[in-house]
Protein backbone atom coordinates (compact mmCIF):
# COMPACT_ATOMS: atom_id res chain seq x y z
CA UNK A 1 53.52 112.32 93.30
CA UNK A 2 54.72 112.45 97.07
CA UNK A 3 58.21 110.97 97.48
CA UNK A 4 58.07 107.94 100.11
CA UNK A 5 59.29 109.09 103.63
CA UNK A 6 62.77 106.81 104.85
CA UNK A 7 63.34 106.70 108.84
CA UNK A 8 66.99 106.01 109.65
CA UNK A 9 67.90 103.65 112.58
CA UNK A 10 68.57 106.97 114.76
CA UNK A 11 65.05 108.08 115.01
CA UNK A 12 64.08 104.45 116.25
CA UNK A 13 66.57 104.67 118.54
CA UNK A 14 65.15 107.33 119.92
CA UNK A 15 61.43 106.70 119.38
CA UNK A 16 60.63 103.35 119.73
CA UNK A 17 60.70 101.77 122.73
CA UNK A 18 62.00 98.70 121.25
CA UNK A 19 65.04 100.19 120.43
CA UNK A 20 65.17 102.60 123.17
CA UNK A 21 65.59 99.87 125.94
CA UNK A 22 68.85 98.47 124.34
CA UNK A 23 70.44 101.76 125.46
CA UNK A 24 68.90 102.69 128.53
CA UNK A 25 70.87 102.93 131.55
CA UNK A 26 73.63 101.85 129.50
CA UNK A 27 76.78 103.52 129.38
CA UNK A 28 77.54 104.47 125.50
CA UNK A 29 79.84 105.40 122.73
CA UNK A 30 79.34 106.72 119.89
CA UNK A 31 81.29 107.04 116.51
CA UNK A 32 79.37 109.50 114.73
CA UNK A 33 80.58 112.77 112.89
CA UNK A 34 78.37 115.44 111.72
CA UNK A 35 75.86 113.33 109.77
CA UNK A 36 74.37 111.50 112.58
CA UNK A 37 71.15 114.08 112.81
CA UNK A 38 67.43 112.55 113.01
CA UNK A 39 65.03 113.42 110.62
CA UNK A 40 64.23 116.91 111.45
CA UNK A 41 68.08 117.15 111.61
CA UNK A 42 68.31 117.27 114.94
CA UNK A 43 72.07 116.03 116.05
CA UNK A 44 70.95 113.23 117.78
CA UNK A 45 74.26 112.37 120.21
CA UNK A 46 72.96 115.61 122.30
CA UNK A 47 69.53 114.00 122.29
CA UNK A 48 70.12 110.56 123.65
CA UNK A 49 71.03 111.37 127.48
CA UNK A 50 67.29 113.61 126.95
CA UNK A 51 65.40 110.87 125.85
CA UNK A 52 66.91 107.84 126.85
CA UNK A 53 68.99 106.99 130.39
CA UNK A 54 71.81 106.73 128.64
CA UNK A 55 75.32 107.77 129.99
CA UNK A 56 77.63 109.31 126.80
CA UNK A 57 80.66 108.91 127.79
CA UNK A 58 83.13 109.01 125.01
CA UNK A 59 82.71 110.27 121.30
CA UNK A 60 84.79 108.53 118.47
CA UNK A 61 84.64 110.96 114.99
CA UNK A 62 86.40 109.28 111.83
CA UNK A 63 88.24 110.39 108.56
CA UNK A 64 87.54 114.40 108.01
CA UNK A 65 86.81 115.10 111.70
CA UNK A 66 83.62 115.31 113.78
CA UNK A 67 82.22 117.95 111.72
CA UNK A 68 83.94 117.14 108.89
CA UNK A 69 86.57 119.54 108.27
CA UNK A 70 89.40 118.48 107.16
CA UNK A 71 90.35 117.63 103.55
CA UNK A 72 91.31 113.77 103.15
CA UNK A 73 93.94 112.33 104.36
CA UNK A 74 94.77 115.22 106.89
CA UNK A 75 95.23 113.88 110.87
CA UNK A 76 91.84 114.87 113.06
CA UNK A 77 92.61 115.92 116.22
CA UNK A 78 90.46 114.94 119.12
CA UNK A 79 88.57 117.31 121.73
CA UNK A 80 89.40 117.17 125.34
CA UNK A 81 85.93 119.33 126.30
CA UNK A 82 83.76 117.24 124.03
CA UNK A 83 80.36 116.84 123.35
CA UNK A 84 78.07 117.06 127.12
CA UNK A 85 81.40 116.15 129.23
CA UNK A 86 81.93 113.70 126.60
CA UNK A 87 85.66 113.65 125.01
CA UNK A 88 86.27 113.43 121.08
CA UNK A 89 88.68 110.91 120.14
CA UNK A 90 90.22 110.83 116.72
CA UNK A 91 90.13 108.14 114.49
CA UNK A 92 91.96 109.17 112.19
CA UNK A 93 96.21 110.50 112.88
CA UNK A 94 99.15 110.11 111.31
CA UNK A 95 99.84 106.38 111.05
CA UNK A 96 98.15 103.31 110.62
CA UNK A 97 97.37 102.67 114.45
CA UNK A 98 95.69 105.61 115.04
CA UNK A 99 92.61 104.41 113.16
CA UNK A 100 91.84 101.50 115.70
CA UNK A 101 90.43 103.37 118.83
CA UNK A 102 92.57 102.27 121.95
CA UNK A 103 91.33 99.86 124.12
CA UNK A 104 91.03 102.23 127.42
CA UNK A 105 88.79 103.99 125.67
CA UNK A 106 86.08 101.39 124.91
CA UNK A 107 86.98 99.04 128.29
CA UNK A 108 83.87 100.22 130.89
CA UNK A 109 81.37 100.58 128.25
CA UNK A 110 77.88 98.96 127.77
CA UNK A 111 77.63 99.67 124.01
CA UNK A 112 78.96 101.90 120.99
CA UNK A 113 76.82 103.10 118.53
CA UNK A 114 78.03 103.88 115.05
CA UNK A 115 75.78 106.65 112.92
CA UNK A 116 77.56 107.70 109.54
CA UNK A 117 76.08 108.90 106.37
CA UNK A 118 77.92 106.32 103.50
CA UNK A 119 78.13 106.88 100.08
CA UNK A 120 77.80 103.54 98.29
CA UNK A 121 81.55 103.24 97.26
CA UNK A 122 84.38 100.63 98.43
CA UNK A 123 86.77 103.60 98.51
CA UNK A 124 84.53 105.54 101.04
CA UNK A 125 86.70 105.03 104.82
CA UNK A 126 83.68 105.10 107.05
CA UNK A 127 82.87 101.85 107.17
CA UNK A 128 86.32 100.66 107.87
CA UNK A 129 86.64 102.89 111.42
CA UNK A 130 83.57 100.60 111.69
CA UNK A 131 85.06 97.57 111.11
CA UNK A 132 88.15 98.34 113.41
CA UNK A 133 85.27 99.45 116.51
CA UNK A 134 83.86 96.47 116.04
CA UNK A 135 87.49 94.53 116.70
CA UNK A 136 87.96 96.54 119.02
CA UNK A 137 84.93 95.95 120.65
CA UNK A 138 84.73 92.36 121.06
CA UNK A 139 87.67 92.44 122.84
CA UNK A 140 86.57 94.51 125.07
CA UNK A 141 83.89 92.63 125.83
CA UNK A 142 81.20 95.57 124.30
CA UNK A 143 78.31 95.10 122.02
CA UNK A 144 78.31 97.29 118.61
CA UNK A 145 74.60 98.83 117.66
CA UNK A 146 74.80 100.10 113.68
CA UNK A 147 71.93 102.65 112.77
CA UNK A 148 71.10 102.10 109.77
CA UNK A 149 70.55 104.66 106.60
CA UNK A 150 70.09 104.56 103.38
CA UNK A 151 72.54 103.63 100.59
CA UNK A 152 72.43 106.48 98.73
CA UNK A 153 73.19 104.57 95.13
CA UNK A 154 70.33 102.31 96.10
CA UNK A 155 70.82 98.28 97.16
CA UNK A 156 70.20 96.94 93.75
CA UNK A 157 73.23 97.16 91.15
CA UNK A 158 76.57 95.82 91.86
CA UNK A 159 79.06 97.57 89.68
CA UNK A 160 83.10 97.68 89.46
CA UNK A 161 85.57 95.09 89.77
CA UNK A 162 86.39 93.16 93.87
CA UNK A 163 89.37 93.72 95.49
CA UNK A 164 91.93 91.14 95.12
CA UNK A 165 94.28 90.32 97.85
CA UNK A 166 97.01 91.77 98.58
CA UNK A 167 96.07 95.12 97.54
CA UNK A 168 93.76 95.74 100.72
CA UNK A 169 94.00 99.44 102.69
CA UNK A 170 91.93 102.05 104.32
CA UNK A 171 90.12 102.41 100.91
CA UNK A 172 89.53 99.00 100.32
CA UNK A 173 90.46 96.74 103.60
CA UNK A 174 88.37 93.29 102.23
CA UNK A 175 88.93 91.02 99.74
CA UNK A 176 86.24 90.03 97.81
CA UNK A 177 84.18 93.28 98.16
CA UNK A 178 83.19 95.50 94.63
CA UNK A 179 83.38 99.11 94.19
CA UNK A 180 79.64 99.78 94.42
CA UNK A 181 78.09 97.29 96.69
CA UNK A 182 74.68 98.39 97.11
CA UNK A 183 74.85 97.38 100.74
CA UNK A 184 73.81 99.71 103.67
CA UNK A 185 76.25 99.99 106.59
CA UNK A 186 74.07 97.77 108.80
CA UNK A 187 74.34 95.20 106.26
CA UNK A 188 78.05 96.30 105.39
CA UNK A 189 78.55 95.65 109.10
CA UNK A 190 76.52 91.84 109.32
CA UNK A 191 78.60 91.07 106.03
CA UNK A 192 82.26 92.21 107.89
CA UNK A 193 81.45 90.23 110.93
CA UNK A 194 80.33 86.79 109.28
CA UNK A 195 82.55 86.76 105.93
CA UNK A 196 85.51 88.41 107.12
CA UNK A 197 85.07 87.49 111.14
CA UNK A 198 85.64 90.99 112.12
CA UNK A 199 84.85 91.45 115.67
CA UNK A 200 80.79 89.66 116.79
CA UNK A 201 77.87 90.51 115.39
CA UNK A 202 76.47 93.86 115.95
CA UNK A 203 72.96 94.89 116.71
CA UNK A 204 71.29 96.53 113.49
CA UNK A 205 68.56 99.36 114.27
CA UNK A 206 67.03 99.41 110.84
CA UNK A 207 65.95 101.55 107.93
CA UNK A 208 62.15 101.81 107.65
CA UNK A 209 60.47 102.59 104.03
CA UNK A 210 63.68 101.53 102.41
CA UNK A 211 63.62 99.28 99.35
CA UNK A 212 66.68 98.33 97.57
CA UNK A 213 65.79 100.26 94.20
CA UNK A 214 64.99 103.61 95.94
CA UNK A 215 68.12 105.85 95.40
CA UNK A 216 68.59 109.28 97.48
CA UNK A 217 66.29 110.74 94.85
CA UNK A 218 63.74 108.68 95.56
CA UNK A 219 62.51 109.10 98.63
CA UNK A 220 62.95 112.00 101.60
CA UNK A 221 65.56 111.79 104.63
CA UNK A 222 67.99 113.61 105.57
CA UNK A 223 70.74 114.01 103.93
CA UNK A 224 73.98 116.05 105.56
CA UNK A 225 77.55 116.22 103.25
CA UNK A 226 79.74 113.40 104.68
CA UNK A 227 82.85 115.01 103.59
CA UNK A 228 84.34 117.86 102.73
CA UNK A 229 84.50 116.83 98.69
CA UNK A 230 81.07 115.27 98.88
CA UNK A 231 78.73 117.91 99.08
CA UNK A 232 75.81 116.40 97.33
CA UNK A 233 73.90 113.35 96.34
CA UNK A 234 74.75 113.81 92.50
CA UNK A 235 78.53 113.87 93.71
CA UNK A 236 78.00 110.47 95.58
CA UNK A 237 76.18 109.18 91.89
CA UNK A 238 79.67 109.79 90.30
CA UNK A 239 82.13 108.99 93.27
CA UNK A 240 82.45 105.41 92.31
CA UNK A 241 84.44 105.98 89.20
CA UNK A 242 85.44 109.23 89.55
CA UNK A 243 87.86 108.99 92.65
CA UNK A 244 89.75 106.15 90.47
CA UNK A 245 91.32 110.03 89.42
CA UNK A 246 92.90 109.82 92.57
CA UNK A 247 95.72 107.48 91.62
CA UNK A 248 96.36 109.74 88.77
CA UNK A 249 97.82 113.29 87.95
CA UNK A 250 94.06 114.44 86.85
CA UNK A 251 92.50 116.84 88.65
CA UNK A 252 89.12 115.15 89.78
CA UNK A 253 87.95 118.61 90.48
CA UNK A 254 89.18 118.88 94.66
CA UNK A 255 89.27 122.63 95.19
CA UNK A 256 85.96 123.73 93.20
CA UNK A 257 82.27 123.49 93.93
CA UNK A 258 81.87 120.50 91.96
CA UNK A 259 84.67 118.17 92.73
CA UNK A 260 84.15 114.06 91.28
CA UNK A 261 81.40 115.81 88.25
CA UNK A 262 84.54 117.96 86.80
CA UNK A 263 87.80 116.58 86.04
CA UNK A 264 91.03 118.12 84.39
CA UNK A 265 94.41 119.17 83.61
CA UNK A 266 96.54 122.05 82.21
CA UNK A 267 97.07 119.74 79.50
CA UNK A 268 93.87 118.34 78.13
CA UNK A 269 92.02 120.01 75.16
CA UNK A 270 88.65 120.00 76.84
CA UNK A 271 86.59 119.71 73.48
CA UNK A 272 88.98 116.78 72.09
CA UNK A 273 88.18 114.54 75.41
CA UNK A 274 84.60 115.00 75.59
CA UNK A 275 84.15 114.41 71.68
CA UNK A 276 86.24 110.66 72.89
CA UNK A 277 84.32 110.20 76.12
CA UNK A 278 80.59 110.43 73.97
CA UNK A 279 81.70 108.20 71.37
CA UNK A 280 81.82 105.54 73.55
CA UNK A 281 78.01 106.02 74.22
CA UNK A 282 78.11 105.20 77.76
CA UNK A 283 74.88 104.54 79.54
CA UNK A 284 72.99 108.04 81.30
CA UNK A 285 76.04 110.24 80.23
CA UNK A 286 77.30 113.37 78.54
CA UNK A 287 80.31 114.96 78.77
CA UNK A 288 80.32 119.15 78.39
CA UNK A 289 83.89 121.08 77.75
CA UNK A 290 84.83 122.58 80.85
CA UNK A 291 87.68 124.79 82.14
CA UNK A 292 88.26 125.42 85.87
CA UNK A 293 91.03 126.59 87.94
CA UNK A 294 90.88 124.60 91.42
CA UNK A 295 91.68 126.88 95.16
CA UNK A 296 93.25 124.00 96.54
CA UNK A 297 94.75 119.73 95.81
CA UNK A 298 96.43 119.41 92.24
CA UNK A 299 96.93 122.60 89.98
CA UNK A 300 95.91 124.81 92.82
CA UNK A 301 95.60 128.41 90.68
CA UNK A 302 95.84 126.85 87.42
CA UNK A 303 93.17 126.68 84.62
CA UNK A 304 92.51 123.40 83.44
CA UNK A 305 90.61 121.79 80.71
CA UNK A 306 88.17 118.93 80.63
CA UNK A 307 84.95 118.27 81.15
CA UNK A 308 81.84 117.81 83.80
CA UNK A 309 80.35 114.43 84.00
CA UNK A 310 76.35 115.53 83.08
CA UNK A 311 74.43 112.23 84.35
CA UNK A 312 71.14 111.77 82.08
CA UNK A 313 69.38 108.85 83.41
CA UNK A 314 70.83 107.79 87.33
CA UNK A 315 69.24 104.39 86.91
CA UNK A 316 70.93 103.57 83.43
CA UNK A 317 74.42 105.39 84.40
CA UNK A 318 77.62 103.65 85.38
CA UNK A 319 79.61 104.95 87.66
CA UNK A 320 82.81 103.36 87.83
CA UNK A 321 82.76 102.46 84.13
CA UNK A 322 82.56 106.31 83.55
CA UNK A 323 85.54 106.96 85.80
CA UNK A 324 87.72 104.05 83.94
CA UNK A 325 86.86 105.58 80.68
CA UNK A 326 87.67 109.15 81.67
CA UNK A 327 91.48 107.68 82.52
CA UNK A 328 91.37 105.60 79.33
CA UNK A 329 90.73 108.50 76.90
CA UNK A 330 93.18 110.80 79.09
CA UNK A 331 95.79 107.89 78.54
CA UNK A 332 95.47 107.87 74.88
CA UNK A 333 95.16 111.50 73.98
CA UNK A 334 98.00 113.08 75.73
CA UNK A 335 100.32 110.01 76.14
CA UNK A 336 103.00 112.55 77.07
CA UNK A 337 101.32 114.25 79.96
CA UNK A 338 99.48 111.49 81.67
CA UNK A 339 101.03 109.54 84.54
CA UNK A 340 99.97 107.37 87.67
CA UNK A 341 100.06 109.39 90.98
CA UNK A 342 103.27 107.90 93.21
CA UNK A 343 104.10 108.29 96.81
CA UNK A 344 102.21 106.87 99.68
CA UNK A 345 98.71 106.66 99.92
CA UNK A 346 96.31 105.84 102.97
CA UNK A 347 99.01 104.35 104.87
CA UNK A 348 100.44 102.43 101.97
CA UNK A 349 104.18 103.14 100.50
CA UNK A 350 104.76 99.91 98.52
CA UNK A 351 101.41 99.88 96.28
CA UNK A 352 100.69 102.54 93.76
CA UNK A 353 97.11 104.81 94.48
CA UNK A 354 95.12 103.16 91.69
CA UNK A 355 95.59 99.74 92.32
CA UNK A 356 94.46 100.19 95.95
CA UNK A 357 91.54 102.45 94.44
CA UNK A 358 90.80 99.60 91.60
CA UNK A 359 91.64 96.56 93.85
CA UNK A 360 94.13 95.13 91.89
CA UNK A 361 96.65 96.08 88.93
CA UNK A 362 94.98 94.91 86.27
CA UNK A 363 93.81 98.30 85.09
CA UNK A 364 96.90 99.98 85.54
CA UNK A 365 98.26 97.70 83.35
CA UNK A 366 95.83 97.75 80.57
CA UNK A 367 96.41 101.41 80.56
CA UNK A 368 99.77 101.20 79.97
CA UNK A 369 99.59 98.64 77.50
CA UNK A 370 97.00 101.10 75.37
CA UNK A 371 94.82 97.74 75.59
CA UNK A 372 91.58 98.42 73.88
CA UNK A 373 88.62 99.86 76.11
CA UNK A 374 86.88 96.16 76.03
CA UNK A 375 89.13 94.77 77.55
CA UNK A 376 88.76 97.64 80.28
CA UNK A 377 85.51 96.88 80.48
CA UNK A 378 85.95 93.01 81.18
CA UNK A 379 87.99 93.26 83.78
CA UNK A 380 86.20 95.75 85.71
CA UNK A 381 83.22 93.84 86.42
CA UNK A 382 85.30 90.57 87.77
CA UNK A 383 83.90 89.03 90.54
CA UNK A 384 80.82 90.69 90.58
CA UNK A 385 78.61 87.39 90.38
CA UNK A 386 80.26 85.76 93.29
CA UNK A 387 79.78 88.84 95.24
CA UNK A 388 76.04 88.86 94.83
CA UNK A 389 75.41 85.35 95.85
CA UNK A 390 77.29 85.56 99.02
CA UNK A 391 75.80 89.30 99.90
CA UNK A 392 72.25 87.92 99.16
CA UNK A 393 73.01 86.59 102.93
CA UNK A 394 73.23 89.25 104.33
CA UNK A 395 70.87 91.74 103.13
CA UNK A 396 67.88 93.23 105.52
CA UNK A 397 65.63 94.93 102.67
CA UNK A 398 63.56 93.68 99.87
């Protein structure tokens, strides 16, 4: 049976007239890094002076660069020559302030258009760069056009806990917003401006052939790797509770070919934590021993034991569930090894890594407490409900 075709908002853009006119004769920006391509994979920023009378005149590329580069949490520089004349200005430096683009370099414009593959996950920083353009933006006086694509996870299960105040940050900048959201970034974007009154409401190019319960395997589009340690749809399907190993001293597999499926440590007994993880017969899962020795990130040249996260069934499996329970059984098997990771991270001293990445320190503190795994369970759906009713506003797809 033939897979459904999806257009993304860019090949509207370019194609329809309807969409077409909104840009023509306009001066334009764009915040776009390597994934903005049209479905032939065309890159589509070199296309839009071609087919359109549109003036490019400045280039905004996020987190990772505008080909996507550089590892997380490294500064991006910018490009003087560009893209067609048009400089490259980084999003993403050394400090806080450098991921709000300055206002000289949005003042003059007619419009900025923002085309970014997303991943489904609160933790993913696209779609804050967004959220700061659009700021930005209205106060320059400049309209914001999102082109929409598809949420690779699908629109239709809400899953993991919403971040609390106080514990907001480039991986998690609004309250009130769950791990997986099954939002697009056009409705991502609609859902910033009215709930959290970030910047005016943009213009939304849409998806077309998109239903909420089609995931990445369910249909054809194109589909480019966002990120350096995203290189596939199945590592998107586990991102959700797999970079929670970021605010530990796991190895969530950065520096192999699989990073977010494999996860490990010099320490673990590979056979002992998958033998926990199935016992807890969680939904479209299996855990295989596994030993790897990561090139780069923690335990660089080391071999480390664990296990890769085998998903079964992507409709039954549970992303961030999965990624709690991998920390859970690491927590009470080698007691003596495990820790929380410290230091800063994304721009944030005070808080530690996992309660930014969980949205709250509730889990932390379960851990720590050797609380039973229901009780891990409970409070990682919290808020969930509440979330739905006030998305259901904001959503463009049936």
């Amino acid at each position: 049976m033939a897979l459904p075709l999806v257009k993304c908002g860019a090949d509207l853009l370019l194609s329809e007239e309807e969409f077409r006119s909104l840009v023509d004769g306009k001066r334009v920006g764009a915040v776009v890094n390597h994934t903005a391509v049209t479905g032939d994979y065309s890159f589509w920023p070199l296309l839009l002076p071609k087919l359109s009378g549109a003036r490019l005149e400045v280039i905004f590329s996020p987190e990772h660069g505008l080909w996507g580069a550089q590892q997380d949490q490294v500064p991006c520089p910018g490009e003087a020559g560009g893209l067609l004349g048009a400089p490259v200005v980084s999003l993403y430096g050394k400090d806080h302030s450098s991921l709000r683009p300055a206002v000289e370099n949005i003042r003059g414009l007619d419009v900025v258009l923002f085309d970014i593959q997303d991943v489904g996950s609160r933790y993913y920083t696209y779609v804050y760069t967004l959220a700061y353009v659009m700021e930005e933006a209205a106060r320059a006086g400049v309209q914001v056009m999102v082109l929409d694509r598809p949420n690779p996870l699908g629109g239709a299960i809400v899953e993991g806990p919403v971040l609390k105040s106080g514990f907001e940050s480039f991986v998690g900048r609004f309250a009130g917003l769950p791990v997986r959201h099954g939002m697009t970034v056009g409705e991502l974007a609609l859902y910033f401006s009215e709930s959290h009154h970030v910047g005016r409401k943009p213009t939304v190019v849409p998806l077309k052939g998109w239903s909420r319960e089609l995931t990445v395997f369910d249909y054809h589009a194109p589909w480019v790797s966002p990120s350096p340690n995203m290189p596939a749809p199945e590592t998107a399907l586990v991102y959700p509770g797999m970079c929670l190993l970021e605010g530990t001293n796991l190895s969530e597999g950065r520096g192999t070919t699989r990073p977010f499926e494999i996860f490990g440590a010099p320490w673990l007994d590979a056979f002992a934590i998958s033998d926990f993880l199935n016992c807890l017969g969680l939904p479209g899962v299996r855990f295989r021993p596994h030993r790897f020795i990561p090139t780069f990130h923690k335990f660089q040249g080391q071999l480390c034991s664990g296990a890769q996260v085998h998903v079964t069934d992507c409709y039954a499996f549970r992303p961030f569930i999965t990624g709690a329970a991998v920390i859970h059984a690491a927590s009470r098997l080698v007691p003596q090894y495990f820790a929380w990771r410290t230091g800063g991270y994304e721009f944030v001293e005070h808080i530690p890594a996992i309660d930014l990445l969980f949205g709250a320190d509730s889990f932390r503190l379960l851990i720590d407490s050797h609380a039973p795994f229901s009780d891990i369970i409970a409070v990682s759906s919290e808020g969930v409900d509440s979330f739905k009713k006030i998305r259901s506003e904001y959503l463009l797809y049936g």
